[in-house]
N, C-alpha and C. Protein backbone atom coordinates (compact mmCIF):
# COMPACT_ATOMS: atom_id res chain seq x y z
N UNK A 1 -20.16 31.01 14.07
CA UNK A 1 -19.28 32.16 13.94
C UNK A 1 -20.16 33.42 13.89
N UNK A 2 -20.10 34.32 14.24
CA UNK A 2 -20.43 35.58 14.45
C UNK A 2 -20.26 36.59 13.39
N UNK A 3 -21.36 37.50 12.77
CA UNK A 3 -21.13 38.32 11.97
C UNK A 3 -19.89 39.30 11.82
N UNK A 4 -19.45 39.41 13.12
CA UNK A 4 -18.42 40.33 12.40
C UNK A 4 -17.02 39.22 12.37
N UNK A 5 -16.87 38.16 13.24
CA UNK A 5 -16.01 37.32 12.91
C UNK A 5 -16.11 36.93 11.25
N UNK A 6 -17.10 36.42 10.80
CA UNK A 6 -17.58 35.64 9.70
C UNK A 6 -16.94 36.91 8.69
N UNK A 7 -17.07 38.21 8.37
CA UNK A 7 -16.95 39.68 7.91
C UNK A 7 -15.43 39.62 7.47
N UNK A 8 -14.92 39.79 9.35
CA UNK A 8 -13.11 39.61 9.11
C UNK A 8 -12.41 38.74 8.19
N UNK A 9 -12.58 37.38 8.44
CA UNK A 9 -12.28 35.84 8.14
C UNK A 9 -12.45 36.33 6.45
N UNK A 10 -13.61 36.94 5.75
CA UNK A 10 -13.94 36.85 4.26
C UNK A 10 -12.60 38.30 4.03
N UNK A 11 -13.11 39.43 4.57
CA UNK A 11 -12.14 39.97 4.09
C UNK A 11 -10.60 40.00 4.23
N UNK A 12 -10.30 39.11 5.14
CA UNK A 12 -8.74 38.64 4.90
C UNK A 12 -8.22 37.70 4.24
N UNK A 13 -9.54 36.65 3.80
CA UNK A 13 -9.46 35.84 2.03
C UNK A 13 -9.20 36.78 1.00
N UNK A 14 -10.12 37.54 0.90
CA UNK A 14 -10.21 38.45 -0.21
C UNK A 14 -9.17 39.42 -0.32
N UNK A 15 -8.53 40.27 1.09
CA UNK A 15 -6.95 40.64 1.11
C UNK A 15 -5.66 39.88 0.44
N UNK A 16 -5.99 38.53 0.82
CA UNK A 16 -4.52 37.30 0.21
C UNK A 16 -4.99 38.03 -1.26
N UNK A 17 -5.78 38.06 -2.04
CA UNK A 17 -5.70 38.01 -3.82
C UNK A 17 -5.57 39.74 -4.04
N UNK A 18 -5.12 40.35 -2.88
CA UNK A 18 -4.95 41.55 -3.62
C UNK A 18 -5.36 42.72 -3.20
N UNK A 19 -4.94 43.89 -2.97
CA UNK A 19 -6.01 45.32 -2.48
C UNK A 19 -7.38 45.59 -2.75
N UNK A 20 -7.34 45.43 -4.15
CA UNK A 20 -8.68 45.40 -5.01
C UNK A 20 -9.49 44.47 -4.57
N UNK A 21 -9.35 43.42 -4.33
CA UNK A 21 -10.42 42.36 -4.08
C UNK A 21 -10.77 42.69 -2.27
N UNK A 22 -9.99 43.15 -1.96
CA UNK A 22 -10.07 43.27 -0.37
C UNK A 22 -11.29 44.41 -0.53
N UNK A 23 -11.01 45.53 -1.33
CA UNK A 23 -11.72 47.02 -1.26
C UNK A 23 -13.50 46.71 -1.70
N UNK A 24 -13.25 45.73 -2.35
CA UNK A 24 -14.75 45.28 -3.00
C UNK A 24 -15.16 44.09 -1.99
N UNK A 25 -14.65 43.25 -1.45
CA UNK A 25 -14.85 42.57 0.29
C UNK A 25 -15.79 43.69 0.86
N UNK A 26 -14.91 44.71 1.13
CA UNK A 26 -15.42 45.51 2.27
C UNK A 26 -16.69 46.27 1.48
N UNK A 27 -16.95 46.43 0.49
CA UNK A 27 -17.45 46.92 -0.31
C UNK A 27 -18.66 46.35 -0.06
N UNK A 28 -18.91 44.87 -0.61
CA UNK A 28 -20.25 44.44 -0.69
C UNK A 28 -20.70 43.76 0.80
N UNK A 29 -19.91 43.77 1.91
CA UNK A 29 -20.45 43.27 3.34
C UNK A 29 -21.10 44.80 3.78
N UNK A 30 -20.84 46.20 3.26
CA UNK A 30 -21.32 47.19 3.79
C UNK A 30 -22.29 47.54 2.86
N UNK A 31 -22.52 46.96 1.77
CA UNK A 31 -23.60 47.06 1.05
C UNK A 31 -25.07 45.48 2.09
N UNK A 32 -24.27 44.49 1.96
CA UNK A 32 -25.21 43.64 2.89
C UNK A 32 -25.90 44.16 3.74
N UNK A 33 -24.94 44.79 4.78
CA UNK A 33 -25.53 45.48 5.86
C UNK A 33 -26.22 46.57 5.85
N UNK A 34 -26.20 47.36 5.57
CA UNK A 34 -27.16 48.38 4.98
C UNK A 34 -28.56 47.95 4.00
N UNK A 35 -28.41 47.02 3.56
CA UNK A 35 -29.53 46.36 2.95
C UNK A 35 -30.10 45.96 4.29
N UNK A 36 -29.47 44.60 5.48
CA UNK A 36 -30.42 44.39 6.40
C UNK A 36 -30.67 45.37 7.41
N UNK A 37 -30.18 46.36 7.31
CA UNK A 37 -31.27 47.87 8.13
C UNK A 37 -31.74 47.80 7.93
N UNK A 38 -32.10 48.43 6.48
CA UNK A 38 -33.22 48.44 5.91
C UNK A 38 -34.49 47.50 6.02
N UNK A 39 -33.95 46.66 5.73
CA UNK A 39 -35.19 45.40 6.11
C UNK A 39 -35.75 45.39 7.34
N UNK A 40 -34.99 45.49 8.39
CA UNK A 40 -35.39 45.53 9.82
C UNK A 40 -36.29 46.93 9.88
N UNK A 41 -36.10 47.39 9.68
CA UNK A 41 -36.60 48.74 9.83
C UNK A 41 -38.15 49.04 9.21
N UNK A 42 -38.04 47.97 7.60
CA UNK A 42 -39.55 47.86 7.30
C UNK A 42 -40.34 47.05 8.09
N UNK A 43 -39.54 46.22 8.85
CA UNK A 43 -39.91 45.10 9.37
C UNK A 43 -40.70 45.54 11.02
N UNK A 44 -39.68 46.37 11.44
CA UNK A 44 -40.33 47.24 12.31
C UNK A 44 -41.87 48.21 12.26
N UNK A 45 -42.09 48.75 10.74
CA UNK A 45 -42.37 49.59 10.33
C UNK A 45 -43.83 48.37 10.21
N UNK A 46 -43.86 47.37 10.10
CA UNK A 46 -44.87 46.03 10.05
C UNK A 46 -45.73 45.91 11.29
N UNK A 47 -44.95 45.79 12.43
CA UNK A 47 -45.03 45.73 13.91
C UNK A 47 -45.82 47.00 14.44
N UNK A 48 -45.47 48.41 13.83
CA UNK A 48 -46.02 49.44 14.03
C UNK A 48 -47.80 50.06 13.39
N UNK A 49 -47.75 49.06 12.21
CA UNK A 49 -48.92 49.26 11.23
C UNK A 49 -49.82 47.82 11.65
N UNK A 50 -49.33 47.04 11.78
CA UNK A 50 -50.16 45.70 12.66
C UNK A 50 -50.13 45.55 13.75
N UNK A 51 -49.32 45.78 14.83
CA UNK A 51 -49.28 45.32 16.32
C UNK A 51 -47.84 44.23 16.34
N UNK A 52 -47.43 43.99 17.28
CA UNK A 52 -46.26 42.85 17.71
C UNK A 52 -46.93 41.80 17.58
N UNK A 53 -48.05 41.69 18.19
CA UNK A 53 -48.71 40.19 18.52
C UNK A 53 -48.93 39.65 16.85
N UNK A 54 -49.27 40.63 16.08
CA UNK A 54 -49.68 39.83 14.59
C UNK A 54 -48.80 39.92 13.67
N UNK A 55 -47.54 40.51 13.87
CA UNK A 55 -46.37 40.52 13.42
C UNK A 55 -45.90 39.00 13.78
N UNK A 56 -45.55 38.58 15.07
CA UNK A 56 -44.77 37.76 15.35
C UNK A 56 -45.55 36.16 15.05
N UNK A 57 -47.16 36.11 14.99
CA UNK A 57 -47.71 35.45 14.41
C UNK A 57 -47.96 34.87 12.80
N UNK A 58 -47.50 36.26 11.78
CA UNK A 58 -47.53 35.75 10.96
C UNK A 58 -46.11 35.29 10.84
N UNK A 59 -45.08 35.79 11.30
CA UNK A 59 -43.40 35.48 11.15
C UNK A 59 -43.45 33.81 11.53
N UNK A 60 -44.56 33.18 12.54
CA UNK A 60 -44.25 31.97 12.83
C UNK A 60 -45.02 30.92 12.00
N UNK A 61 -45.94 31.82 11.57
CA UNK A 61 -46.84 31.60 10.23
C UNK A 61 -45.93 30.82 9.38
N UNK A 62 -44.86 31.80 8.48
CA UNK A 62 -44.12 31.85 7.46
C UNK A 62 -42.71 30.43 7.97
N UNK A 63 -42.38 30.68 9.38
CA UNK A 63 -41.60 29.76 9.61
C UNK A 63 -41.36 28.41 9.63
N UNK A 64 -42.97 27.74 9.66
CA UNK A 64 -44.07 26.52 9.44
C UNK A 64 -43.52 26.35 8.10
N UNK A 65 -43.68 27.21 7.31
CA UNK A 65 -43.49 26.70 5.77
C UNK A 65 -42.19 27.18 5.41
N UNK A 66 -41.34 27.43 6.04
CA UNK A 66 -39.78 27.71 5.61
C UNK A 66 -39.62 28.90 4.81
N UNK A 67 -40.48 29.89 5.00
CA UNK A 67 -40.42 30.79 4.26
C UNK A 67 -39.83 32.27 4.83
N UNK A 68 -38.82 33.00 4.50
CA UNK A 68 -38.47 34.13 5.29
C UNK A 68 -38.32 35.70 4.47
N UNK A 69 -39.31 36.09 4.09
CA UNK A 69 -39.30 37.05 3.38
C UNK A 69 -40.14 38.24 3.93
N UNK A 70 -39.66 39.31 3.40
CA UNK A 70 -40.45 40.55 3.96
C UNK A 70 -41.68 40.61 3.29
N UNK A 71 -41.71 40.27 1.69
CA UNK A 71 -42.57 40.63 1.00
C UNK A 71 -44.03 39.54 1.79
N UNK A 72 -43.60 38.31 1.46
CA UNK A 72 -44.27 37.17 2.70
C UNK A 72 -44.50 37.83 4.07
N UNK A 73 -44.55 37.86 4.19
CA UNK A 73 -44.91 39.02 5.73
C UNK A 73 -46.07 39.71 5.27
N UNK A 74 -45.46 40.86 4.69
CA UNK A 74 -46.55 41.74 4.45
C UNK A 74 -47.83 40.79 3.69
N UNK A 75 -47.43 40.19 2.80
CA UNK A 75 -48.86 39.53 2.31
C UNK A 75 -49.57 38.85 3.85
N UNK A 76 -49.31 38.18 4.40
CA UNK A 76 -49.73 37.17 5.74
C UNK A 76 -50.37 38.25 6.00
N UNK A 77 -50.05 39.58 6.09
CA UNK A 77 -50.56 40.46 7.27
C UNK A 77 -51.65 40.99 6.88
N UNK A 78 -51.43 41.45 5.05
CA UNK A 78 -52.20 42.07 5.17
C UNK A 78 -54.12 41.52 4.29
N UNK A 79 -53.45 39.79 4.18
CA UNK A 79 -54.65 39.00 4.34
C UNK A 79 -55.57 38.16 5.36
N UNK A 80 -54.96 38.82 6.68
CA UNK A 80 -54.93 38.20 7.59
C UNK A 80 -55.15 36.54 8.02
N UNK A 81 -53.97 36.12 7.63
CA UNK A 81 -53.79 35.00 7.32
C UNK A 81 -52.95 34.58 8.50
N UNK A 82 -52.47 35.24 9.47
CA UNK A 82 -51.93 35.51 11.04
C UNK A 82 -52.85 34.83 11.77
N UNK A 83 -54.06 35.59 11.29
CA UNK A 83 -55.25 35.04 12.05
C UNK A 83 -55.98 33.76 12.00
N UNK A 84 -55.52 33.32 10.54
CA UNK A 84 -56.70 31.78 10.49
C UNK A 84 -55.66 31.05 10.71
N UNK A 85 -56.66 30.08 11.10
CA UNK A 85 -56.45 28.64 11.79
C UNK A 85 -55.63 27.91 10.38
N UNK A 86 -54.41 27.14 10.75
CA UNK A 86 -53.48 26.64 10.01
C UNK A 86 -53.70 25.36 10.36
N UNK A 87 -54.16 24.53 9.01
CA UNK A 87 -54.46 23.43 8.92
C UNK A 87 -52.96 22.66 8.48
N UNK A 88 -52.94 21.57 8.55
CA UNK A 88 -51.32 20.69 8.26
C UNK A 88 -51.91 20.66 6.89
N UNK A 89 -52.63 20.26 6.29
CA UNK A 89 -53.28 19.49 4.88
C UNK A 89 -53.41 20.80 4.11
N UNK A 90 -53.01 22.24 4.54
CA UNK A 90 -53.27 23.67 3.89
C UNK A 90 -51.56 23.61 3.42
N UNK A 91 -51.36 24.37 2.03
CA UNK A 91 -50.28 25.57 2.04
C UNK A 91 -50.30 26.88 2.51
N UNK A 92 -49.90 27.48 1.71
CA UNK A 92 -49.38 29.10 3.01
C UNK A 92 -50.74 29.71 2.50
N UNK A 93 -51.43 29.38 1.50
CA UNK A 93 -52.37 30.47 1.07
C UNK A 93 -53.94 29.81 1.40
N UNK A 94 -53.87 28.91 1.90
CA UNK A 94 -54.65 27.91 2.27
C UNK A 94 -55.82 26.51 1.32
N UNK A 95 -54.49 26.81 0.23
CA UNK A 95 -54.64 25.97 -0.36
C UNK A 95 -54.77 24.12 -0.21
N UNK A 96 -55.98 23.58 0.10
CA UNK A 96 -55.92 22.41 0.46
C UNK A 96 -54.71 21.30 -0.37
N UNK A 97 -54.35 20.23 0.26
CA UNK A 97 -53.90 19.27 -0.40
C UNK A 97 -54.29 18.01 -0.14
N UNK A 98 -55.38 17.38 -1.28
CA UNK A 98 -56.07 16.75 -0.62
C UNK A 98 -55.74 15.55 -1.52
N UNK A 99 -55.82 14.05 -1.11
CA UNK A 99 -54.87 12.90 -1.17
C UNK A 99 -56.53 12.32 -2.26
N UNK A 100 -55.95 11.97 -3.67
CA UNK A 100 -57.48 11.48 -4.53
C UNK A 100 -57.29 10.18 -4.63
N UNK A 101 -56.11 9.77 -4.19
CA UNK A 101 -56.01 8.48 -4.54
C UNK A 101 -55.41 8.06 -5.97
N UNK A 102 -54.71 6.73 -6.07
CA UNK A 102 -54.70 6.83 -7.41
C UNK A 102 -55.87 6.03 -8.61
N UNK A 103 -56.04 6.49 -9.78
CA UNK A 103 -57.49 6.34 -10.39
C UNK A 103 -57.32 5.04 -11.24
């Protein structure tokens, strides 16, 4: 379903219980959205201060480990961690995980 389908569909739930609940519907999906400008926009603002190529490297970086955050971004970028070689046996910070056996 599509953002603004998905948008409609909530605020005509939130219409059935009432005006009020409808007005605060519309309320916090235009608060959402305006939050993800924003984000895009720092996110852009990433692309412009690093390049595309090391933007979209650390984004696939972060995607390896299921991680989707802006703040994550900016760290990747600005440890250049885009750049090193990603081991399977590493976490995101390149923390080994290494198998001791049991003792």
């Amino acid at each position: 379903m599509e953002f603004q389908e998905t948008m409609d569909s909530t605020i005509a739930l939130a219409s059935a219980a009432g005006p009020f609940s409808s007005w605060l519907a519309r309320r916090l999906w235009t608060r959402a959205a305006r939050e993800a400008s924003w984000d895009c926009q720092q996110l852009m603002g990433l692309a412009h201060s690093f390049s595309s190529p090391r933007l979209e490297a650390a984004i696939a970086r972060l995607m390896y480990y299921g991680v989707e955050d802006l703040e994550s971004v900016r760290f990747v970028l600005e440890h250049d961690l885009d750049q090193a070689v990603r081991r399977d046996d590493a976490d995101l910070d390149g923390q080994l995980h290494l198998d001791f056996g049991n003792p």
